[in-house]
C-alpha atoms as a PDB file:
ATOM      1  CA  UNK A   1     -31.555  14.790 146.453  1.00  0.00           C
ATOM      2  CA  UNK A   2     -35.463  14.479 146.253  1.00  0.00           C
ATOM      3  CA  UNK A   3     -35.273  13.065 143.193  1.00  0.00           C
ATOM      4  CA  UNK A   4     -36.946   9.597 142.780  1.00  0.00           C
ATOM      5  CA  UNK A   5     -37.937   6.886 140.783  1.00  0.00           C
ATOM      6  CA  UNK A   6     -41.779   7.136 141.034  1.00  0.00           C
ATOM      7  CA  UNK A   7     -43.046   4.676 138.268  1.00  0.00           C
ATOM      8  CA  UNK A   8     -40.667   1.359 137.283  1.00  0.00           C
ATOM      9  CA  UNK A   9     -39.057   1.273 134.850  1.00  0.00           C
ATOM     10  CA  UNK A  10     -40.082  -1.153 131.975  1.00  0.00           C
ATOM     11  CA  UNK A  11     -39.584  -2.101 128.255  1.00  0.00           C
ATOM     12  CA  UNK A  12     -41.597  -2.889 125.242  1.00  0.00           C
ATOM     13  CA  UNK A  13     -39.788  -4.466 122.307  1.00  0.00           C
ATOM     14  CA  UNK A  14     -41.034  -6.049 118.925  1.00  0.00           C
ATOM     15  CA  UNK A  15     -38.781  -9.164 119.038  1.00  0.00           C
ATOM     16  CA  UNK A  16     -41.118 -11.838 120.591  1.00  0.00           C
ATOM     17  CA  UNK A  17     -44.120 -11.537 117.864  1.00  0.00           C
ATOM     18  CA  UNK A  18     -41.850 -10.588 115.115  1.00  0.00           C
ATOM     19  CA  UNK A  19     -43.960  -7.144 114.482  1.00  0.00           C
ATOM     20  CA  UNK A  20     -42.612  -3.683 113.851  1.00  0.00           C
ATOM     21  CA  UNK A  21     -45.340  -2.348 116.442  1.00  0.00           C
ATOM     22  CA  UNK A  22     -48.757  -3.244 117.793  1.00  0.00           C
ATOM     23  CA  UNK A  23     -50.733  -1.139 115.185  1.00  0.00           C
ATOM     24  CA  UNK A  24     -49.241  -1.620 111.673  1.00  0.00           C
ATOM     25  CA  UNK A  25     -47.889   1.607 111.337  1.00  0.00           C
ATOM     26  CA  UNK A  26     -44.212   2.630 112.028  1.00  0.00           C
ATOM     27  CA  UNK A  27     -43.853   3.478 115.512  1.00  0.00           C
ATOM     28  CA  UNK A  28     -43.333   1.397 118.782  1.00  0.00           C
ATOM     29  CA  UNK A  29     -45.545   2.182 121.906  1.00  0.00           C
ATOM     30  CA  UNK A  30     -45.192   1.288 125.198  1.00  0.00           C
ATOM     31  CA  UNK A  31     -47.796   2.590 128.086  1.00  0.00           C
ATOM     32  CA  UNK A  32     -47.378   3.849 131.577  1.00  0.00           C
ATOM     33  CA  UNK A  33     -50.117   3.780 134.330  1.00  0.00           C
ATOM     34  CA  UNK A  34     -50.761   6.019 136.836  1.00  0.00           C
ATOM     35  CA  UNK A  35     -48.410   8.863 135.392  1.00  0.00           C
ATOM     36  CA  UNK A  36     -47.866  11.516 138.173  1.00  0.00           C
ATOM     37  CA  UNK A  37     -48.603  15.116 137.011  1.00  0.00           C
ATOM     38  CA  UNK A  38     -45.367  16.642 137.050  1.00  0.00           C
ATOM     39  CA  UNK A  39     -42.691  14.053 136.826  1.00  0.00           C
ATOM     40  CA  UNK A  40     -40.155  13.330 133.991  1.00  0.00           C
ATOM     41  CA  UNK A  41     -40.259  10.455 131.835  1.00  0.00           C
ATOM     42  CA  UNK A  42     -36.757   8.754 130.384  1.00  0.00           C
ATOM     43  CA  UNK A  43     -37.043   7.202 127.268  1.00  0.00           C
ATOM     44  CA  UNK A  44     -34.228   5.051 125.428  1.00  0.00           C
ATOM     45  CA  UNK A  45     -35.325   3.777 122.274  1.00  0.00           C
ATOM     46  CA  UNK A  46     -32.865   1.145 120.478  1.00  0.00           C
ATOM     47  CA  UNK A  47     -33.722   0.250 116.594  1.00  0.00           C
ATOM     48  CA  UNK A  48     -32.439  -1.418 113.368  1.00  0.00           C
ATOM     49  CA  UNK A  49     -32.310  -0.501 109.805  1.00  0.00           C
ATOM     50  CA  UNK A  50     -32.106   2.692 107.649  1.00  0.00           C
ATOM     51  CA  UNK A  51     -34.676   4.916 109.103  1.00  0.00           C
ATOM     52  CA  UNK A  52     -34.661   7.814 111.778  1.00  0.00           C
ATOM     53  CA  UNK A  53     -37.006   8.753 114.913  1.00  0.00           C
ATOM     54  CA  UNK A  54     -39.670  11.884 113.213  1.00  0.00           C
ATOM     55  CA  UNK A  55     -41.185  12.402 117.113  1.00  0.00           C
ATOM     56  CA  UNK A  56     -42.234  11.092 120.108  1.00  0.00           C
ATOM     57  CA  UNK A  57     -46.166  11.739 121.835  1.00  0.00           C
ATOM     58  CA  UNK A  58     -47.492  11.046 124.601  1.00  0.00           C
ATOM     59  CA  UNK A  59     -47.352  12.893 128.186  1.00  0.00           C
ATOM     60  CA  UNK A  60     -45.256  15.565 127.468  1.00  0.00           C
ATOM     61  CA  UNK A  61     -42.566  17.171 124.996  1.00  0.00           C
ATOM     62  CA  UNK A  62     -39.772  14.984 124.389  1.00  0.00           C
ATOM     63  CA  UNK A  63     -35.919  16.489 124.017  1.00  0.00           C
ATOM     64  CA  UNK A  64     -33.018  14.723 123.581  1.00  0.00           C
ATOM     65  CA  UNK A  65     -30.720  14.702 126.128  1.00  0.00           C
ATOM     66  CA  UNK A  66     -27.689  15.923 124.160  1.00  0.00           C
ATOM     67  CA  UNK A  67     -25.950  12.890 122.695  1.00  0.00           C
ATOM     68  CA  UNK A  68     -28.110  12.347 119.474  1.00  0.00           C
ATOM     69  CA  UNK A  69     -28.227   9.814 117.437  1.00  0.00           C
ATOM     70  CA  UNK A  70     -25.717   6.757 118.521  1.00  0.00           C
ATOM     71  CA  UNK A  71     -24.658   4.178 116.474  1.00  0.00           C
ATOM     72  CA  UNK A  72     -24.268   0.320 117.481  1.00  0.00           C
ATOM     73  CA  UNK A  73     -21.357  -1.377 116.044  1.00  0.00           C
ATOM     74  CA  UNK A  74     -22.413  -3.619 112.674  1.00  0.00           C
ATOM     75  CA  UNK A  75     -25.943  -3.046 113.728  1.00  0.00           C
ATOM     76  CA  UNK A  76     -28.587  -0.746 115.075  1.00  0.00           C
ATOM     77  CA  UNK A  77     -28.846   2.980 116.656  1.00  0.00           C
ATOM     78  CA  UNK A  78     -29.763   4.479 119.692  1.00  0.00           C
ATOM     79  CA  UNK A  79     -31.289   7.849 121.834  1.00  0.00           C
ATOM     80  CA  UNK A  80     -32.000   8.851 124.469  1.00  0.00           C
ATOM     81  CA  UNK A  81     -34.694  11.103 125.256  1.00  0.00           C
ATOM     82  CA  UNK A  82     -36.971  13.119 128.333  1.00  0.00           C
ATOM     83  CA  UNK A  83     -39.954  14.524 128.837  1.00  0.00           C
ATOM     84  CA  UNK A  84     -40.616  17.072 132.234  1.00  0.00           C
ATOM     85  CA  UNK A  85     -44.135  18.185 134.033  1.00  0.00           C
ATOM     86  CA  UNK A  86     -45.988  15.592 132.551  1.00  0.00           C
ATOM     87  CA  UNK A  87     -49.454  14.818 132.202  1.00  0.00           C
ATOM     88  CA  UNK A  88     -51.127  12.049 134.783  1.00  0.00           C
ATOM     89  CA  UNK A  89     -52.567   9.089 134.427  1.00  0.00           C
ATOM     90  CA  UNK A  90     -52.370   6.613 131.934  1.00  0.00           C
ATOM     91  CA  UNK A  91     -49.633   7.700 129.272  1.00  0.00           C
ATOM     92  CA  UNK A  92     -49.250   5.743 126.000  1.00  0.00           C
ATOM     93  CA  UNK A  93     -45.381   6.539 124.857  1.00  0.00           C
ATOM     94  CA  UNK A  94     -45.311   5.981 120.907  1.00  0.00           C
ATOM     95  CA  UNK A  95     -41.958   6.617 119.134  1.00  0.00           C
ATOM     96  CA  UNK A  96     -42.621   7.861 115.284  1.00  0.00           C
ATOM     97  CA  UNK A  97     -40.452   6.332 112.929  1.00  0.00           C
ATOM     98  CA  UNK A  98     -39.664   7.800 109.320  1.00  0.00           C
ATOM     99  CA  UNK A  99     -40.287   4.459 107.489  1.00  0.00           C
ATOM    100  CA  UNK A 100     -40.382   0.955 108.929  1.00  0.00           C
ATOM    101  CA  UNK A 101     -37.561  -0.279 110.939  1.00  0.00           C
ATOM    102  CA  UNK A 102     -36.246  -3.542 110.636  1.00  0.00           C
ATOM    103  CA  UNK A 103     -37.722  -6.452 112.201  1.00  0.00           C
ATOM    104  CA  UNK A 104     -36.782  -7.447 115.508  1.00  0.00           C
ATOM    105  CA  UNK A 105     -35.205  -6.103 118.650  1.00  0.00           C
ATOM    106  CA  UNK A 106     -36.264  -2.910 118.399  1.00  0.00           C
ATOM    107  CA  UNK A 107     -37.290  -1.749 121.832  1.00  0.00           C
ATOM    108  CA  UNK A 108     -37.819   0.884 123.918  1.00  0.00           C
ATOM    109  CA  UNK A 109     -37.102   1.243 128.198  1.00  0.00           C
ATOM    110  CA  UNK A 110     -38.933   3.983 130.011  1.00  0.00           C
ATOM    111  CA  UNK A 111     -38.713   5.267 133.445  1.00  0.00           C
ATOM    112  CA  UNK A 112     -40.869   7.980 135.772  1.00  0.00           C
ATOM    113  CA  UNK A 113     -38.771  10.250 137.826  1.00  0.00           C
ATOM    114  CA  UNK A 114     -40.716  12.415 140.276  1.00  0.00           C
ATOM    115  CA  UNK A 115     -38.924  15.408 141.411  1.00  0.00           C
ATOM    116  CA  UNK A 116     -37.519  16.041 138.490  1.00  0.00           C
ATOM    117  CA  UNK A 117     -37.237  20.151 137.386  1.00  0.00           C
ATOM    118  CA  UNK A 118     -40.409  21.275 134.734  1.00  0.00           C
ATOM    119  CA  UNK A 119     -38.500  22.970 131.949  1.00  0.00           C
ATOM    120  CA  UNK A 120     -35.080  22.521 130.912  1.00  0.00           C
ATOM    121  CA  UNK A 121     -34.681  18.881 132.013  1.00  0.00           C
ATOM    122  CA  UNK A 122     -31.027  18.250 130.736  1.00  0.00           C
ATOM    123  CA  UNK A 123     -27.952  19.170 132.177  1.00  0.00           C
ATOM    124  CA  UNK A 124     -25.789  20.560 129.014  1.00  0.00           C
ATOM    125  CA  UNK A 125     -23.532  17.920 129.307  1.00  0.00           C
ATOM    126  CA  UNK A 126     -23.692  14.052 128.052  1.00  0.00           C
ATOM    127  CA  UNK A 127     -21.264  10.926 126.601  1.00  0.00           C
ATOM    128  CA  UNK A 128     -21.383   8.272 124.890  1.00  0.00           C
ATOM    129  CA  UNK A 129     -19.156   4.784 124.275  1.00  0.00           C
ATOM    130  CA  UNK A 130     -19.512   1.654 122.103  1.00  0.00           C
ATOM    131  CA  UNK A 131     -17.436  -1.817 122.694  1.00  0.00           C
ATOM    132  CA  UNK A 132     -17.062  -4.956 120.239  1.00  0.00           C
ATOM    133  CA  UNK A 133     -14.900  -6.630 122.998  1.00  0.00           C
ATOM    134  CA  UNK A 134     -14.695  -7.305 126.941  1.00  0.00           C
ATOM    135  CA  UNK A 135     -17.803  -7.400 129.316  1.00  0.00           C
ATOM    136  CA  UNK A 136     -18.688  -3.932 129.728  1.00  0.00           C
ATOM    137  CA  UNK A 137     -19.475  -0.669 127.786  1.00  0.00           C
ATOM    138  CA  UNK A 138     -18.019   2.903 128.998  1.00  0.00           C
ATOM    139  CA  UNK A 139     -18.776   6.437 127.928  1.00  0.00           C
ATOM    140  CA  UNK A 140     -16.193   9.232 127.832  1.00  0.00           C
ATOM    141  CA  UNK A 141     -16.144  11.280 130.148  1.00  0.00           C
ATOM    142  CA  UNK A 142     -18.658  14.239 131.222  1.00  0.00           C
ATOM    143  CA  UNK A 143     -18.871  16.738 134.092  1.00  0.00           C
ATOM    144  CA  UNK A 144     -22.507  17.548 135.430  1.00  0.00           C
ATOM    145  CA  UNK A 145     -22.564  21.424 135.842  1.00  0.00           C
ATOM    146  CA  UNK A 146     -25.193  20.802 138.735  1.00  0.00           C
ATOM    147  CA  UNK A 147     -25.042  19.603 142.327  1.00  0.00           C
ATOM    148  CA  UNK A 148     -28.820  18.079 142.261  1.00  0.00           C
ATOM    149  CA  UNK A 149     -29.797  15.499 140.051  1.00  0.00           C
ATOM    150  CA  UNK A 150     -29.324  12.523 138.618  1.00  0.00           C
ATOM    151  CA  UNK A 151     -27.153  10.503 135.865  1.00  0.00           C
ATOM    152  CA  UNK A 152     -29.008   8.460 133.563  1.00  0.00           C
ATOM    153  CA  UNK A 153     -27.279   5.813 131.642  1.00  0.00           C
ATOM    154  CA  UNK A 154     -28.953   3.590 128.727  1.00  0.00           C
ATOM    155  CA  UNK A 155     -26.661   0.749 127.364  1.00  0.00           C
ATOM    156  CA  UNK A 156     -28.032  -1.801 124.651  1.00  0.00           C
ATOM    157  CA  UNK A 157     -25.614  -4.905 123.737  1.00  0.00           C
ATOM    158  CA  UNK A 158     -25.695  -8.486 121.866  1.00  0.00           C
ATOM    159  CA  UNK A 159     -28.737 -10.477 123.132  1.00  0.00           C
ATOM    160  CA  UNK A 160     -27.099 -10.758 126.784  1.00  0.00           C
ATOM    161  CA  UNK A 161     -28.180  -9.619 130.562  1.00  0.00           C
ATOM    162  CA  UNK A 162     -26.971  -5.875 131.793  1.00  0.00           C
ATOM    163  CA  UNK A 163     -26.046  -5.243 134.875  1.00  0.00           C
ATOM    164  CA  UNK A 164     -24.955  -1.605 136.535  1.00  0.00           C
ATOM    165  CA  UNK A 165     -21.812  -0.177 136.521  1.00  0.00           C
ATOM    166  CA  UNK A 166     -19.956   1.549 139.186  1.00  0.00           C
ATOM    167  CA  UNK A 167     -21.817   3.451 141.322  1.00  0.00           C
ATOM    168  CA  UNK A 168     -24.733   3.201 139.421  1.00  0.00           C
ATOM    169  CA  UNK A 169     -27.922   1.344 139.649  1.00  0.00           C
ATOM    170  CA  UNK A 170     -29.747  -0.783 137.584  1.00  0.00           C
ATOM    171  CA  UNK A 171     -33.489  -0.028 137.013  1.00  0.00           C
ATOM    172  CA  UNK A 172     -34.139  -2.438 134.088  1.00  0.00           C
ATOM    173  CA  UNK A 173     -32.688  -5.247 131.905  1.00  0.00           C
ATOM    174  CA  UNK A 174     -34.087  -6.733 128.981  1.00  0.00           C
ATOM    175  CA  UNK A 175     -32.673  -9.770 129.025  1.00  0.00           C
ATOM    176  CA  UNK A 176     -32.190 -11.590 125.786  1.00  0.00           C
ATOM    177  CA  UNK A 177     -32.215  -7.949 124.425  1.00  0.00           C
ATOM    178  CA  UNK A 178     -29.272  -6.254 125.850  1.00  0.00           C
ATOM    179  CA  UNK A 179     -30.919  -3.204 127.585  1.00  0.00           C
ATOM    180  CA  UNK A 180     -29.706  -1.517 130.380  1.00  0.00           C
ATOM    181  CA  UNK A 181     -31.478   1.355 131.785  1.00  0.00           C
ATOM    182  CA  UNK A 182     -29.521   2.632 135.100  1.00  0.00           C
ATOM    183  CA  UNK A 183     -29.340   5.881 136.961  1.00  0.00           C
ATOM    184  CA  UNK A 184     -27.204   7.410 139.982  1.00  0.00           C
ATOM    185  CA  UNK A 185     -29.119   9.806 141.702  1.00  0.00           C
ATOM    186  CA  UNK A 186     -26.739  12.607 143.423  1.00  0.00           C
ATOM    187  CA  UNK A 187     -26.755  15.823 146.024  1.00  0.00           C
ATOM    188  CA  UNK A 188     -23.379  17.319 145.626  1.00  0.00           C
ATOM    189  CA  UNK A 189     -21.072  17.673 142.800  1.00  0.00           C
ATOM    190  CA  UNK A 190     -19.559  14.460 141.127  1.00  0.00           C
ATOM    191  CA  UNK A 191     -16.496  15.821 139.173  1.00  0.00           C
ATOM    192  CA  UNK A 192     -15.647  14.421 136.018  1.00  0.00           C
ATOM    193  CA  UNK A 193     -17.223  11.258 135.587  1.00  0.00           C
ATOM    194  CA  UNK A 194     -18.028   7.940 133.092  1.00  0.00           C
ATOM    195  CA  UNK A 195     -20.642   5.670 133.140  1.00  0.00           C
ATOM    196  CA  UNK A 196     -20.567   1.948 132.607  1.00  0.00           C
ATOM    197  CA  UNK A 197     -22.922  -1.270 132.122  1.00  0.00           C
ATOM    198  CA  UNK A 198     -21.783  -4.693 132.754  1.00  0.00           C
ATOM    199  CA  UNK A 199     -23.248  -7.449 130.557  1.00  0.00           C
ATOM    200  CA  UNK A 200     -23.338 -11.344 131.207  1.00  0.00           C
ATOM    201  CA  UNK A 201     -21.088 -12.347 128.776  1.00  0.00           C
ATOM    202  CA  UNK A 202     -18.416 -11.064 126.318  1.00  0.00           C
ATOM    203  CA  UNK A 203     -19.469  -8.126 124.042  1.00  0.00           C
ATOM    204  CA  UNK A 204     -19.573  -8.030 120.211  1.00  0.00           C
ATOM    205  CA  UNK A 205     -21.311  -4.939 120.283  1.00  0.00           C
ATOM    206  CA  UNK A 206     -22.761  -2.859 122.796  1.00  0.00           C
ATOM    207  CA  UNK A 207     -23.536   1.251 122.550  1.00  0.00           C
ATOM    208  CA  UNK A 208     -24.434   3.519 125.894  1.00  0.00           C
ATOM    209  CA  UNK A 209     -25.514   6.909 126.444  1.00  0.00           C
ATOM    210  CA  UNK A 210     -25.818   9.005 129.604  1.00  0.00           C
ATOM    211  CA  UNK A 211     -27.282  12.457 130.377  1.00  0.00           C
ATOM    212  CA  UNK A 212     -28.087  14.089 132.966  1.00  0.00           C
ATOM    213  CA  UNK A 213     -31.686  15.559 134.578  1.00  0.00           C
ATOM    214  CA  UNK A 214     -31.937  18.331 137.040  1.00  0.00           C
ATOM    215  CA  UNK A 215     -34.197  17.969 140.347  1.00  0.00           C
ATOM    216  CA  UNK A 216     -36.235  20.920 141.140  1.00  0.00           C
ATOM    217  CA  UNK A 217     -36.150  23.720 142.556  1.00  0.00           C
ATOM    218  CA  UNK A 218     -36.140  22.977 146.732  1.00  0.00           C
ATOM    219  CA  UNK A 219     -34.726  20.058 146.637  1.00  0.00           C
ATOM    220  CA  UNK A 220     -31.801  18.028 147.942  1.00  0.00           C
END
């Protein structure tokens, strides 16, 4: 596949200054530099309290990637989101929130895929798994429909270290937040599969999500 991480993947979170977001108003933001025009950007976003994501700006327009809304055991929610043929240059990612989320922990992990198709960025299938037990998280299991691509999985647990599950690898982990942001870039068809992170230490509760993105046209 010609499919590639372009940009690193990194996090922003509002845990260490004990702020729901740099500006005062309900969102978190996290910025990107040297955005390639064209690529995709991946965007888990974990979060606590009674509110819901209203949008997302910056770079491009952000879909879901089919799982929705996931809940966290006892605490929290997550999504996972892209955006394809974005802008370049400096991108400032700023998830909207309905009202203010709770304090703390809420994060977000980005990463820039070049490669990546311009419209229709999904694969229609994705899964999802939670765990209050054990050292890993799972999803059930999902079937790409495509033979180019790659699987993207974002896992968020108690405040603990990810690693990558099998077969996968790991692009970013927050550590003393949980996040796991891992992919497994393919060129031929996987079969059923599930995706897995691995934390540092026994899980009380832990929540992942994985989609898939489709590479574009020509390449492989």
């Amino acid at each position: 596949s010609d499919l590639l991480l372009s940009n690193d993947a990194r996090s922003s979170d509002d845990d260490t200054d004990i702020i729901y977001n740099v500006d005062g108003s309900n969102n978190l933001t996290i910025t990107i530099t040297a955005t390639a025009a064209g690529s995709a950007i991946l965007v888990g976003c974990f979060w606590k309290g009674a509110v819901d994501v209203a949008g997302i700006t910056g770079g491009g327009t952000y879909v879901d990637c089919g799982a929705g809304k996931l809940a966290r055991p006892t605490d929290g929610f997550s999504r996972l989101w892209g955006a394809p043929n974005v802008t370049a240059g400096t991108t400032s990612i700023v998830i909207n929130f309905d009202a203010a989320p709770s304090v703390g922990q809420n994060h977000i992990n980005v990463a820039e895929y070049s490669g990546a198709i311009t419209a229709g960025l999904f694969d229609s299938v994705s899964a999802t798994g939670t765990a209050t037990s054990g050292t890993s998280v799972v999803t059930g299991n999902l079937t790409p429909t495509i033979t180019d691509g790659a699987v993207i999985g974002w896992a968020t647990t108690n405040d603990n270290l990810g690693s990558a599950g099998a077969n996968m690898t790991l692009r970013l982990s927050t550590a003393g937040l949980g996040g796991a942001f891992e992919d497994r870039i393919f060129g031929s068809s996987l079969g059923t599969i599930t995706v897995a992170a691995t934390m540092s230490e026994a899980v009380q509760k832990a929540s992942i999500i994985a989609g898939v993105i489709k590479v574009a046209a020509g390449g492989g």
